[in-house]
N, C-alpha and C. Protein backbone atom coordinates (compact mmCIF):
# COMPACT_ATOMS: atom_id res chain seq x y z
N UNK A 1 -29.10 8.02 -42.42
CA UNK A 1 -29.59 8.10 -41.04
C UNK A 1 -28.88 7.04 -40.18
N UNK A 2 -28.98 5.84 -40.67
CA UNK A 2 -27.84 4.67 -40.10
C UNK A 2 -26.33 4.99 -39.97
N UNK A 3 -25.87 5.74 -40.77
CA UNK A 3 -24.85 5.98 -39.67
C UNK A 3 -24.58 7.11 -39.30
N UNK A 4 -25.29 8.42 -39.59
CA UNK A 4 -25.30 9.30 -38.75
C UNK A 4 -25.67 8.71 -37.15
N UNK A 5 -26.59 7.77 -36.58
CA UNK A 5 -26.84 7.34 -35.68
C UNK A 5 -25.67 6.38 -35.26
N UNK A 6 -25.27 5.91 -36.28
CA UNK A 6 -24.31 4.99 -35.69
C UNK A 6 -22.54 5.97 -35.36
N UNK A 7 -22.51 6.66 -35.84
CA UNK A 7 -21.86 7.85 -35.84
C UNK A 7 -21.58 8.59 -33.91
N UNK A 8 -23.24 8.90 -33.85
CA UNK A 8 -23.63 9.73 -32.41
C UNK A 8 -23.23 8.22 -31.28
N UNK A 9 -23.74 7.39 -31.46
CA UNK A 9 -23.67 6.28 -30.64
C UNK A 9 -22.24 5.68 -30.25
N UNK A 10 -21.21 6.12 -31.11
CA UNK A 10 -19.72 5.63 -30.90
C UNK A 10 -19.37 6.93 -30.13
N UNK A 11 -19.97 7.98 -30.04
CA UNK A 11 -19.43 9.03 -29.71
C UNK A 11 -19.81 9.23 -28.42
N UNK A 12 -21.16 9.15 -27.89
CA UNK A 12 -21.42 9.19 -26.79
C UNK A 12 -21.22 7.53 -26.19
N UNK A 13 -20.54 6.91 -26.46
CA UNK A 13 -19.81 5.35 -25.85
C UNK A 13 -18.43 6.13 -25.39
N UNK A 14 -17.88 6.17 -26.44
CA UNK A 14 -16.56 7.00 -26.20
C UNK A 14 -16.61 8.43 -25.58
N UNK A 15 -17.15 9.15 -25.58
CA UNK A 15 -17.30 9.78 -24.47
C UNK A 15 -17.85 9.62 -22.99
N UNK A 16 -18.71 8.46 -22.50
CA UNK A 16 -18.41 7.69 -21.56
C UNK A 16 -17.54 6.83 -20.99
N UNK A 17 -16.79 6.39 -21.91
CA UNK A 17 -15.57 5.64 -21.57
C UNK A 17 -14.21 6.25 -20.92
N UNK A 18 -14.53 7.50 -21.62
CA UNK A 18 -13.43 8.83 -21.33
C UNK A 18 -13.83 9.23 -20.23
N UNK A 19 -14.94 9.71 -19.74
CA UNK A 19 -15.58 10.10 -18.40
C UNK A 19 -14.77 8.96 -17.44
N UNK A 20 -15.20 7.51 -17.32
CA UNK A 20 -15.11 6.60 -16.81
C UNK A 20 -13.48 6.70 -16.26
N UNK A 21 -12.65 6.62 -17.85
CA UNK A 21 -11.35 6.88 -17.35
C UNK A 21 -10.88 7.46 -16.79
N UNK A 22 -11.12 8.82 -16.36
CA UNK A 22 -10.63 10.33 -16.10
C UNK A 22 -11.00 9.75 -14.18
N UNK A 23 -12.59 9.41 -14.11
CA UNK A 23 -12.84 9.03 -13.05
C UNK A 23 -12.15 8.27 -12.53
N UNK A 24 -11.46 6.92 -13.22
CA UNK A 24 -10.89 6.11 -12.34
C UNK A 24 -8.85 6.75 -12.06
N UNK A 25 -8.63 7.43 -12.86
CA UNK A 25 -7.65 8.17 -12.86
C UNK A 25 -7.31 9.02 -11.48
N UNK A 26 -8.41 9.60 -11.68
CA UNK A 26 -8.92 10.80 -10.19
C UNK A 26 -8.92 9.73 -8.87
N UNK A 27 -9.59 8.67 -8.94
CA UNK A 27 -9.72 8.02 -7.56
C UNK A 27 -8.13 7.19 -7.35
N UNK A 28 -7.24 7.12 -8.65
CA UNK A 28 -5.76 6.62 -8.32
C UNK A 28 -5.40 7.30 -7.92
N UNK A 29 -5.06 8.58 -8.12
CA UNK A 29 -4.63 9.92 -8.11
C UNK A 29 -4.26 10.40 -6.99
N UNK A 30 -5.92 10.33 -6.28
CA UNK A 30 -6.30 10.79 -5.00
C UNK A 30 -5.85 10.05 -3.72
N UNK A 31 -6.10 8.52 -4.22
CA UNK A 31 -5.17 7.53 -3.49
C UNK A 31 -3.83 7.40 -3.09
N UNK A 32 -3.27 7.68 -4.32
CA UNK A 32 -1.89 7.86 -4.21
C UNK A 32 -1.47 8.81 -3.13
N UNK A 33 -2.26 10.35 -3.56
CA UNK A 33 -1.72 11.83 -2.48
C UNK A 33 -1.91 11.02 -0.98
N UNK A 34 -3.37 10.39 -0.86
CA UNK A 34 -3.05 10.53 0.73
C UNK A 34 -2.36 9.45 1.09
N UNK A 35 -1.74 8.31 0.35
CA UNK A 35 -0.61 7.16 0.62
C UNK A 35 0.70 7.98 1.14
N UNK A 36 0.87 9.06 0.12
CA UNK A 36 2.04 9.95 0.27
C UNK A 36 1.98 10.62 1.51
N UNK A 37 0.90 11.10 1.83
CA UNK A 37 0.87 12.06 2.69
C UNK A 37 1.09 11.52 4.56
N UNK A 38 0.54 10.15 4.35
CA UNK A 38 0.37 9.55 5.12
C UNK A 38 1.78 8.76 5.84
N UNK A 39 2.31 8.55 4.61
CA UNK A 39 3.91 8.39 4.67
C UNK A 39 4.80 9.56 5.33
N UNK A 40 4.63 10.35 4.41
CA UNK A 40 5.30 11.59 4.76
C UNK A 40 5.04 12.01 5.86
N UNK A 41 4.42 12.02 6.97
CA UNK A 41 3.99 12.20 8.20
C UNK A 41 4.72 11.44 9.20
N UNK A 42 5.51 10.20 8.60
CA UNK A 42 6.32 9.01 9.43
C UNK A 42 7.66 9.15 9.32
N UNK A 43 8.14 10.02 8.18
CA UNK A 43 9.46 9.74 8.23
C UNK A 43 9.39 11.32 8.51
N UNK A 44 10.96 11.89 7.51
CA UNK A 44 11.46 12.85 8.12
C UNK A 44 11.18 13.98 6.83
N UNK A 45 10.84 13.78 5.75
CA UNK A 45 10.50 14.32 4.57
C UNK A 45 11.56 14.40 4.01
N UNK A 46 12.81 13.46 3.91
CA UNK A 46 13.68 13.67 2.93
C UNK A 46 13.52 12.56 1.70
N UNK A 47 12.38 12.05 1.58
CA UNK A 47 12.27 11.36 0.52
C UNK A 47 12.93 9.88 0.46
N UNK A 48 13.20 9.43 2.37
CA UNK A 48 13.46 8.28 2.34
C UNK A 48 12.33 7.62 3.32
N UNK A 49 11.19 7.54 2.89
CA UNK A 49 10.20 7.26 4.04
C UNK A 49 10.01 5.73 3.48
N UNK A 50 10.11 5.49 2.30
CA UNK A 50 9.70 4.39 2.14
C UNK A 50 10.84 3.44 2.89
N UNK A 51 11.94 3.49 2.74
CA UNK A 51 12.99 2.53 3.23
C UNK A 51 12.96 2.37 4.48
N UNK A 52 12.75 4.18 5.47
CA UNK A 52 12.72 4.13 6.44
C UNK A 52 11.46 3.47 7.09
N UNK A 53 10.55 2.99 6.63
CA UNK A 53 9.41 2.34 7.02
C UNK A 53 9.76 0.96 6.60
N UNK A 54 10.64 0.48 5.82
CA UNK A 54 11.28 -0.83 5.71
C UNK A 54 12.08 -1.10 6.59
N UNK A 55 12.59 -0.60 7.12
CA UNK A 55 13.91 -0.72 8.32
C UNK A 55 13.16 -0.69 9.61
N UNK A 56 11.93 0.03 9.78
CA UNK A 56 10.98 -0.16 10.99
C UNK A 56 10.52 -1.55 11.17
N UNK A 57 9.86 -1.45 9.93
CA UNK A 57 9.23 -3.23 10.26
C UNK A 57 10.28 -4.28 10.17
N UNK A 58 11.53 -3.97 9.52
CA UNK A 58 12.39 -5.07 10.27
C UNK A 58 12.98 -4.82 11.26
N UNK A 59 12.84 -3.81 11.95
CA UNK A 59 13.56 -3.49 13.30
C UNK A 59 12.56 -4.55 14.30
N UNK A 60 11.45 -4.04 14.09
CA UNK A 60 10.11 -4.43 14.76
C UNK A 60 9.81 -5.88 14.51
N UNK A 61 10.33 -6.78 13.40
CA UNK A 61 10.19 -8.38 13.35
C UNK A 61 11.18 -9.17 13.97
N UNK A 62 12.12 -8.47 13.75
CA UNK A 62 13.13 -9.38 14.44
C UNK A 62 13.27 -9.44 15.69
N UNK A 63 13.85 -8.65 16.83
CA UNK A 63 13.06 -8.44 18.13
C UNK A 63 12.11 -9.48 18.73
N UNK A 64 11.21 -9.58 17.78
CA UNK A 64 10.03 -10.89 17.85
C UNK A 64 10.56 -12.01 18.01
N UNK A 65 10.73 -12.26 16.69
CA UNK A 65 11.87 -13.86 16.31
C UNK A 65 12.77 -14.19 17.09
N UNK A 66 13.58 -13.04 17.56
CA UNK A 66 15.00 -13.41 18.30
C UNK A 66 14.25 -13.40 20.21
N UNK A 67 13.37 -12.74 20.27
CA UNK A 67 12.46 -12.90 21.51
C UNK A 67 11.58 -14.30 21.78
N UNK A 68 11.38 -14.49 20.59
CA UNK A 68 10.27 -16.02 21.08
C UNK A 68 11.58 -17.06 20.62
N UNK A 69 12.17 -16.98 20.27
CA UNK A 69 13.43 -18.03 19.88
C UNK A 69 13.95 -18.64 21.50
N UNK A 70 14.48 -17.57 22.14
CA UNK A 70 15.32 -17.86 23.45
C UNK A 70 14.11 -18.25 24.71
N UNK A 71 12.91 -18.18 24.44
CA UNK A 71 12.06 -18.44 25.39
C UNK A 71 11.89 -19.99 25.41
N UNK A 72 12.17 -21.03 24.24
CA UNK A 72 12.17 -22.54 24.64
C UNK A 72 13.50 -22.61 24.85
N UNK A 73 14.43 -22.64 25.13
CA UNK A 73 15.76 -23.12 25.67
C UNK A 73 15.78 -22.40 27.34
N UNK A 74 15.10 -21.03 27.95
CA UNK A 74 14.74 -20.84 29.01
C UNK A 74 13.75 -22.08 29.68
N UNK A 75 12.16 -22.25 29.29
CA UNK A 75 11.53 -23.51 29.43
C UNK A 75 12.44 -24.56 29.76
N UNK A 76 13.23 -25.14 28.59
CA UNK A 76 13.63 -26.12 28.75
C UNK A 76 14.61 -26.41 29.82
N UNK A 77 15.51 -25.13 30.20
CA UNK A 77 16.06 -25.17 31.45
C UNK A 77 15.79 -24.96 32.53
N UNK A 78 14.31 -24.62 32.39
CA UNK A 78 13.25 -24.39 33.88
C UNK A 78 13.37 -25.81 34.17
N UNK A 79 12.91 -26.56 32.87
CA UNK A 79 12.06 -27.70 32.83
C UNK A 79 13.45 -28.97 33.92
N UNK A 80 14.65 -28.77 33.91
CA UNK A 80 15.95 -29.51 33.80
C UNK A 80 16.31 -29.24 35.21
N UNK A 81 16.43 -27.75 35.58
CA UNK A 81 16.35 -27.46 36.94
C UNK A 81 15.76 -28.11 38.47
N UNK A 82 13.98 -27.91 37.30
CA UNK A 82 12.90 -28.37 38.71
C UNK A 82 13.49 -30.43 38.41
């Protein structure tokens, strides 16, 4: 009886564990599609969205940097002027 019980008890563990997995599988899964999908909506669908969303945000940082860079040497020649 001890290990017929101990038997059922590894089985329904492991068959919760398997549930568990499958579940957390499904919620990667699912994550993933709408990451993709969400992507795929930005670029052009040739399967370069990821890069092309790398080349955005450095299009889009630098601009910044090279914009707030030249604004203290303007100041400073306001400042030289007055």
């Amino acid at each position: 009886m001890t290990m017929e019980d101990f038997f059922a008890g590894m089985l329904g563990i492991f068959s919760s564990m398997i549930f568990w997995f499958f579940m957390v599988i499904m919620l990667i899964i699912v994550v993933v599609v709408i990451m993709m999908i969400s992507n795929s909506s930005k670029g052009n669908g040739d399967g370069k969205d990821a890069n092309n969303n790398n080349n955005n945000i450095v299009i889009v940082t630098q601009p910044a940097q090279q914009a707030a860079s030249p604004e203290k040497p303007k100041e400073k020649n306001e400042s030289s002027d007055k």
